[in-house]
Protein backbone atom coordinates (compact mmCIF):
# COMPACT_ATOMS: atom_id res chain seq x y z
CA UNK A 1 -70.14 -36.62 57.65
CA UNK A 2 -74.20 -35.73 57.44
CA UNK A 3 -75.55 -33.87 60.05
CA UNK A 4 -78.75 -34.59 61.47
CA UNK A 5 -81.06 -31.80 59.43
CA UNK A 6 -83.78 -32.25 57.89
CA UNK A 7 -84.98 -31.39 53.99
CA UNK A 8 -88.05 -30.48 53.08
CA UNK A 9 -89.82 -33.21 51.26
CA UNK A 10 -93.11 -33.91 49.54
CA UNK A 11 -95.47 -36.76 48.01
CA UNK A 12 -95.81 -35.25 44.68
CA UNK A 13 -93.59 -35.08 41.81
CA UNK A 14 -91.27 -32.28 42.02
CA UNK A 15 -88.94 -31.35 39.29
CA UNK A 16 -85.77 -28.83 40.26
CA UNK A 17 -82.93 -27.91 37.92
CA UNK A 18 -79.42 -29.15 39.03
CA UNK A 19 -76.47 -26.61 37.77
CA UNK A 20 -72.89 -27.42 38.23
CA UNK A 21 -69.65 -25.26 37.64
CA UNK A 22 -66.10 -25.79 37.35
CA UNK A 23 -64.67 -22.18 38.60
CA UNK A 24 -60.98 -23.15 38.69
CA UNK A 25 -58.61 -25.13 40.01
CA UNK A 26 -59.51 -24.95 43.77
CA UNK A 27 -61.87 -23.96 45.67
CA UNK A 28 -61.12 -23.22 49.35
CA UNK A 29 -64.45 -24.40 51.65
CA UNK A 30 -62.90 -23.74 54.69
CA UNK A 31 -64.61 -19.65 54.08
CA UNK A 32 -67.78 -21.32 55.26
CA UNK A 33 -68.87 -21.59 58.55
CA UNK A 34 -69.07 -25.45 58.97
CA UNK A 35 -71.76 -25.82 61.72
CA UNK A 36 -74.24 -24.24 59.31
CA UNK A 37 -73.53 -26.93 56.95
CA UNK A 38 -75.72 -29.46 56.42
CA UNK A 39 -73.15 -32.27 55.67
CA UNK A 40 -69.56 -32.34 55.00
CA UNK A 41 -66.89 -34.09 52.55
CA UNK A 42 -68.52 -32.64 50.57
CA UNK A 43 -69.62 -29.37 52.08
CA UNK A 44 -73.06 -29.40 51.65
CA UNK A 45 -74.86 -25.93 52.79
CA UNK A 46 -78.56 -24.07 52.05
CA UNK A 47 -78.80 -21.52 49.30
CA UNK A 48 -81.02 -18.70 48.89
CA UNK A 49 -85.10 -19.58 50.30
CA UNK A 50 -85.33 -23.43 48.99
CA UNK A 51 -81.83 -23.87 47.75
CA UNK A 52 -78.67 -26.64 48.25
CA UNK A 53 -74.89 -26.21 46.98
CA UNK A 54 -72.48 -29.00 47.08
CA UNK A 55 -68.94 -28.00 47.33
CA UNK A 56 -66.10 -29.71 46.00
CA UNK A 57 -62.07 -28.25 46.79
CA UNK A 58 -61.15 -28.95 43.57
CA UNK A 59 -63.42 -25.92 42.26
CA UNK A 60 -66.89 -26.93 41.61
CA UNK A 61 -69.97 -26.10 42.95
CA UNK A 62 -73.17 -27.70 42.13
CA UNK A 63 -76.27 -26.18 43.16
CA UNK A 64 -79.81 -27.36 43.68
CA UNK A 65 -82.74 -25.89 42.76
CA UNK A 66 -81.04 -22.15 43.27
CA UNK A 67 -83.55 -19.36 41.21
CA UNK A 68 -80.79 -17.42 38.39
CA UNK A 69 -80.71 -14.35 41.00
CA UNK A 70 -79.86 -16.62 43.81
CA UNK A 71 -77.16 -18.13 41.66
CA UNK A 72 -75.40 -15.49 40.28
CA UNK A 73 -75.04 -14.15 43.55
CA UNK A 74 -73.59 -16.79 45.24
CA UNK A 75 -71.14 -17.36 42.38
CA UNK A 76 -70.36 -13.81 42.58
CA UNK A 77 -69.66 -14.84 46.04
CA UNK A 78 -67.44 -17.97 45.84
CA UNK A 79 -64.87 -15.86 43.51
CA UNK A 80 -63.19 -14.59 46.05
CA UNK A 81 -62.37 -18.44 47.11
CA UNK A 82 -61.28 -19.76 44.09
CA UNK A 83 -57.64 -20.34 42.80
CA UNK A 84 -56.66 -19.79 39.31
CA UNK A 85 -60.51 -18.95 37.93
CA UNK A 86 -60.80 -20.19 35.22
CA UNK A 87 -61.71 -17.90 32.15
CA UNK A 88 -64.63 -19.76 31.38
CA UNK A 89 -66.11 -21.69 33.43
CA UNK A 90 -67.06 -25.16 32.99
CA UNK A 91 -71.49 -25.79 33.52
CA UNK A 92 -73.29 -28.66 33.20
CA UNK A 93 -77.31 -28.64 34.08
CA UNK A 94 -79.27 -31.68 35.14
CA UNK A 95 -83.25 -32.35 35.45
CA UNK A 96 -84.21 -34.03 39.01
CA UNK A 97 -87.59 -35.48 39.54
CA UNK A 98 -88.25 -35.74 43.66
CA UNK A 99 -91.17 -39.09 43.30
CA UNK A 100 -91.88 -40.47 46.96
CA UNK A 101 -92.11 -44.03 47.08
CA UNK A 102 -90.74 -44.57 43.17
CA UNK A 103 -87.37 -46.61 42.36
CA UNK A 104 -84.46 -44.60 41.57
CA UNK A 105 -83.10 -44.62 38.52
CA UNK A 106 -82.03 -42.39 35.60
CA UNK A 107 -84.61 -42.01 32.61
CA UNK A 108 -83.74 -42.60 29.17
CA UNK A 109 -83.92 -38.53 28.57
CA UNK A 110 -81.33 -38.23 31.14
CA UNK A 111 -84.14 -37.21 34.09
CA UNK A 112 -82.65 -38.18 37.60
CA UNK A 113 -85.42 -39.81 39.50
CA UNK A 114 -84.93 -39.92 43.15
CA UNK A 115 -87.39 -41.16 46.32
CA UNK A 116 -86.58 -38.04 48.12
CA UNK A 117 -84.05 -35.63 48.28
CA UNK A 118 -81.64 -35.57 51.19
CA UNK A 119 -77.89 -34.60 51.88
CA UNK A 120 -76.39 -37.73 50.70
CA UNK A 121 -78.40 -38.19 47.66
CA UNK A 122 -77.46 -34.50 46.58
CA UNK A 123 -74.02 -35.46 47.45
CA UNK A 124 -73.81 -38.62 45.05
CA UNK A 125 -75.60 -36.13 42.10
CA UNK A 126 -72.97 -33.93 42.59
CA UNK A 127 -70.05 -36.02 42.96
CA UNK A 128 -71.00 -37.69 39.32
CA UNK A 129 -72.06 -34.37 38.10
CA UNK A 130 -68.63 -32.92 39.41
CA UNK A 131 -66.50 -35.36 37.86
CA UNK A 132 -68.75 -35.19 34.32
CA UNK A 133 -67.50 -31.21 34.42
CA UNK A 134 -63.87 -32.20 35.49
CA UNK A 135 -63.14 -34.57 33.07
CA UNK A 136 -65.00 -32.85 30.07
CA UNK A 137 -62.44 -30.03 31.07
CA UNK A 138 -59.50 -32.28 30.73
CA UNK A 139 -60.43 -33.87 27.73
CA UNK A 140 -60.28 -30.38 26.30
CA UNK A 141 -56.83 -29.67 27.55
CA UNK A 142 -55.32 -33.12 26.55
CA UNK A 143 -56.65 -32.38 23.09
CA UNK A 144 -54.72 -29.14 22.91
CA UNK A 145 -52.16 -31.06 23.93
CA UNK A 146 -52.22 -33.69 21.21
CA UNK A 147 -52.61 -30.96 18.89
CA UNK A 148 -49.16 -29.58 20.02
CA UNK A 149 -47.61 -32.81 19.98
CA UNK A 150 -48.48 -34.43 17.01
CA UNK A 151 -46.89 -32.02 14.32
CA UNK A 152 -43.44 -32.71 16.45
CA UNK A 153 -43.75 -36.30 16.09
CA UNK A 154 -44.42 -35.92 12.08
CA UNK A 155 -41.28 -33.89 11.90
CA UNK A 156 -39.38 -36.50 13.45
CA UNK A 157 -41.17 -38.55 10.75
CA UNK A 158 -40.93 -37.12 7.58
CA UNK A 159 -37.55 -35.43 8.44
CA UNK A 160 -35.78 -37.75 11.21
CA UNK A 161 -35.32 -34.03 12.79
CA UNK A 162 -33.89 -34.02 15.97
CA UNK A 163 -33.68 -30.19 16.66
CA UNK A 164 -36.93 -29.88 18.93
CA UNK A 165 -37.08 -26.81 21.87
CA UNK A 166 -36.36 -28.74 25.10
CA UNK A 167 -38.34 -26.11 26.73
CA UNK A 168 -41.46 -26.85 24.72
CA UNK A 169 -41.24 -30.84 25.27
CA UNK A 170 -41.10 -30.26 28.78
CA UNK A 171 -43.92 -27.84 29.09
CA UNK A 172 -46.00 -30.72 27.68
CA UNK A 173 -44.80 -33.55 30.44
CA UNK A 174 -45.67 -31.03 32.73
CA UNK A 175 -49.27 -30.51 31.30
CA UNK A 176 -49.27 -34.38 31.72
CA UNK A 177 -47.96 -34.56 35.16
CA UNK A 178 -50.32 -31.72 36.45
CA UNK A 179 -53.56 -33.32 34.54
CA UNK A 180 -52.90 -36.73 36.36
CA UNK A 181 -52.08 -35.03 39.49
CA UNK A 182 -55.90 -33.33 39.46
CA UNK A 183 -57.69 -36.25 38.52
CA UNK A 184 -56.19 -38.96 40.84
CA UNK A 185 -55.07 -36.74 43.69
CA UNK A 186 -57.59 -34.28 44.27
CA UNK A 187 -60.58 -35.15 42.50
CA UNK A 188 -60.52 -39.06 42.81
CA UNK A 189 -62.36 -39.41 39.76
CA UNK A 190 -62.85 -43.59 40.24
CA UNK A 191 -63.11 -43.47 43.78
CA UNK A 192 -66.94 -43.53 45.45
CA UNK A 193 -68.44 -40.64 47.21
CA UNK A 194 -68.19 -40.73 51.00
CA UNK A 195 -72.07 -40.50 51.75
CA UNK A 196 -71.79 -44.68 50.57
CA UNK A 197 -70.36 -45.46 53.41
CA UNK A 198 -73.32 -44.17 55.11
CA UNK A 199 -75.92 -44.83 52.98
CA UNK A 200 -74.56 -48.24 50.94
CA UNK A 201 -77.71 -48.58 49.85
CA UNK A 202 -77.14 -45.41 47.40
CA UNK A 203 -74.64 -47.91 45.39
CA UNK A 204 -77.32 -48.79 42.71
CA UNK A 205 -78.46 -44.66 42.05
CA UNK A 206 -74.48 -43.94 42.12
CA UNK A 207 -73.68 -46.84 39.57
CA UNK A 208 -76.62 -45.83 37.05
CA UNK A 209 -75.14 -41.95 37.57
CA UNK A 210 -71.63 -43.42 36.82
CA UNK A 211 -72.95 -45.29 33.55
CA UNK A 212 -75.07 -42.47 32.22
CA UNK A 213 -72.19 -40.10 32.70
CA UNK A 214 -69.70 -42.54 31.11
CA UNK A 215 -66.92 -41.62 34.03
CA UNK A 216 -64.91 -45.01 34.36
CA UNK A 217 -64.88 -45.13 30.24
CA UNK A 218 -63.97 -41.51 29.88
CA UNK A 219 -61.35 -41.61 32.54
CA UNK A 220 -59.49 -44.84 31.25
CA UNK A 221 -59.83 -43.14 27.92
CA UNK A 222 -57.79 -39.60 29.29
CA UNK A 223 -55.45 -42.22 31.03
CA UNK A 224 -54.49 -43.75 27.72
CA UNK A 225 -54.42 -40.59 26.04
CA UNK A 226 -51.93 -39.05 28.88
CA UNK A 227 -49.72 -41.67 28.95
CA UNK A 228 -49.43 -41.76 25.06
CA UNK A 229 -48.71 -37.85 25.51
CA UNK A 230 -46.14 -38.70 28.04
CA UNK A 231 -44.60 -41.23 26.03
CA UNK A 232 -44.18 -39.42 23.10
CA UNK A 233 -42.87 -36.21 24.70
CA UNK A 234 -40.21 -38.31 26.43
CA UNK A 235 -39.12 -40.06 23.80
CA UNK A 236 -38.72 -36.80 21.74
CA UNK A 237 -36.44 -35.44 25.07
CA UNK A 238 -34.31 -38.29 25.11
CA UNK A 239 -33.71 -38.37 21.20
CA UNK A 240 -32.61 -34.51 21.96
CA UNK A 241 -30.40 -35.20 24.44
CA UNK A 242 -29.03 -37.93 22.93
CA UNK A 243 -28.55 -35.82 19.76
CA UNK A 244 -26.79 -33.57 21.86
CA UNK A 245 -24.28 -35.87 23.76
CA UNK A 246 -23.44 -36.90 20.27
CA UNK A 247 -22.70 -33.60 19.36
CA UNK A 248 -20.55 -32.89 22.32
CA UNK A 249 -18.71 -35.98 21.28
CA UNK A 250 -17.83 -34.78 18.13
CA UNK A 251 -16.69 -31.65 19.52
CA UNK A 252 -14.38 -33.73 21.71
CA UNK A 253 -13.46 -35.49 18.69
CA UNK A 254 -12.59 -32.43 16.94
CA UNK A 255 -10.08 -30.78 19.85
CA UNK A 256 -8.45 -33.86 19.98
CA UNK A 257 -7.18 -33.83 16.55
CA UNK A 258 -6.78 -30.47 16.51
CA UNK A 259 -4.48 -30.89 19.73
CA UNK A 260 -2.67 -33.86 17.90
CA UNK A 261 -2.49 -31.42 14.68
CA UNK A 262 -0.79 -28.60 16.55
CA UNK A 263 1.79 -31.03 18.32
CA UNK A 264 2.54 -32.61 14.67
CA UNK A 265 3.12 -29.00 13.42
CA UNK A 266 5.86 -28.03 16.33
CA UNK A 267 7.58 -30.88 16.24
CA UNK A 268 8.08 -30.93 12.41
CA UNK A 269 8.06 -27.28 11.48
């Protein structure tokens, strides 16, 4: 929902730095006071003398032309909001170019080029910019992932081994589960940002974002990648268990004609 506030704008070419941050794994915006903001879902609020930050629950903020003071205060600020912090937090930085008048578009340096600059037009920066940090940081953790995965399936290879730690194949479905969880439940990576359906004629500035940041390819590319994760790992569990039922069996096996044994023995001897 935008509020009706207004932004300072201006006929000349401006150029303000865009900074973006992935702090953790939520961010709770219900801290601010709401009627200050000046649009919501996202939260969109003022920052410092000329500032904007963009709010997103599942832990980024992206800020808009914020001086370093300004920003390292207010991040200073938002820890106290943030679940699970991440050790290092995820940045990305953007250049925007305010040109009255011009067509909107994304140069071939990367330069965002925008008419004017307005709540829903920092809202549809952010939301690409968000998702760019988001799914940078997943691609990261699926890789670990992969890394932990892959030496199991070559043992299984080389060795037919069947003698993998339960524990550790279900710590990576987990990993799996959680990562899919983020990126379709709370973060809605393929879904559009809310200020469209105000402003539909921001569709052509949010598809050229969407291209330049590669989201759609990206994200189907982390979708194959997790489901070949979960795959595998199941796979691996169910050739444990099964290895382990058969074991069982032969233990069954085993009492049996131990059983039969004994009986032979006290009725002959």
């Amino acid at each position: 929902m935008i509020e009706q506030d207004q932004i300072d704008t201006t006929s000349e070419r401006r150029t303000i730095i865009v900074r973006g941050f992935l702090l953790g794994e939520r961010l709770d915006t219900r801290g601010f006071e709401q009627t200050q903001a000046l649009a919501t879902t996202p939260l969109t609020l003022r920052v410092g003398r000329k500032g904007y930050a963009v709010l997103f629950r599942y832990g980024v903020v992206v800020l808009f032309d914020v001086s370093a003071e300004e920003e390292a205060h207010y991040l200073a600020d938002l820890t106290r909001l943030v679940s699970d912090p991440l050790a290092e937090p995820g940045r990305e930085q953007a250049h925007l170019d305010i040109v009255a008048g011009n067509a909107e578009h994304v140069d071939p340096d990367g330069t965002i080029i925008l008419a004017e600059l307005t709540p829903e037009r920092m809202q549809v920066v952010a939301d690409v910019l968000a998702k760019d940090m988001l799914l940078e940081h997943f691609e990261v953790r699926v890789a670990a992932v992969f890394d932990r995965v892959e030496p199991l399936a070559g043992r299984l290879k080389r060795h037919g081994s069947r003698n993998f730690k339960i524990k550790e194949l279900l710590s990576q479905i987990g990993d799996v589960l959680l990562t899919q969880h983020r990126m379709v439940g709370r973060a809605e990576v393929l879904e559009k940002p809310e200020a469209l359906w105000n402003l539909p004629e921001l569709e052509g500035l949010f598809g050229r974002l969407e291209r330049e940041y590669e989201i759609r390819e990206r994200s189907r590319a982390l979708d194959h990648k997790l489901e070949v994760i979960g795959n595998t790992a199941e796979t691996l569990l169910d050739l444990v268990h099964t290895s382990r039922s058969l074991r069982v069996e032969w233990y069954i096996v085993f009492l049996i004609v131990f059983e039969i044994v004994l009986s032979l023995w006290e009725k002959f001897f």
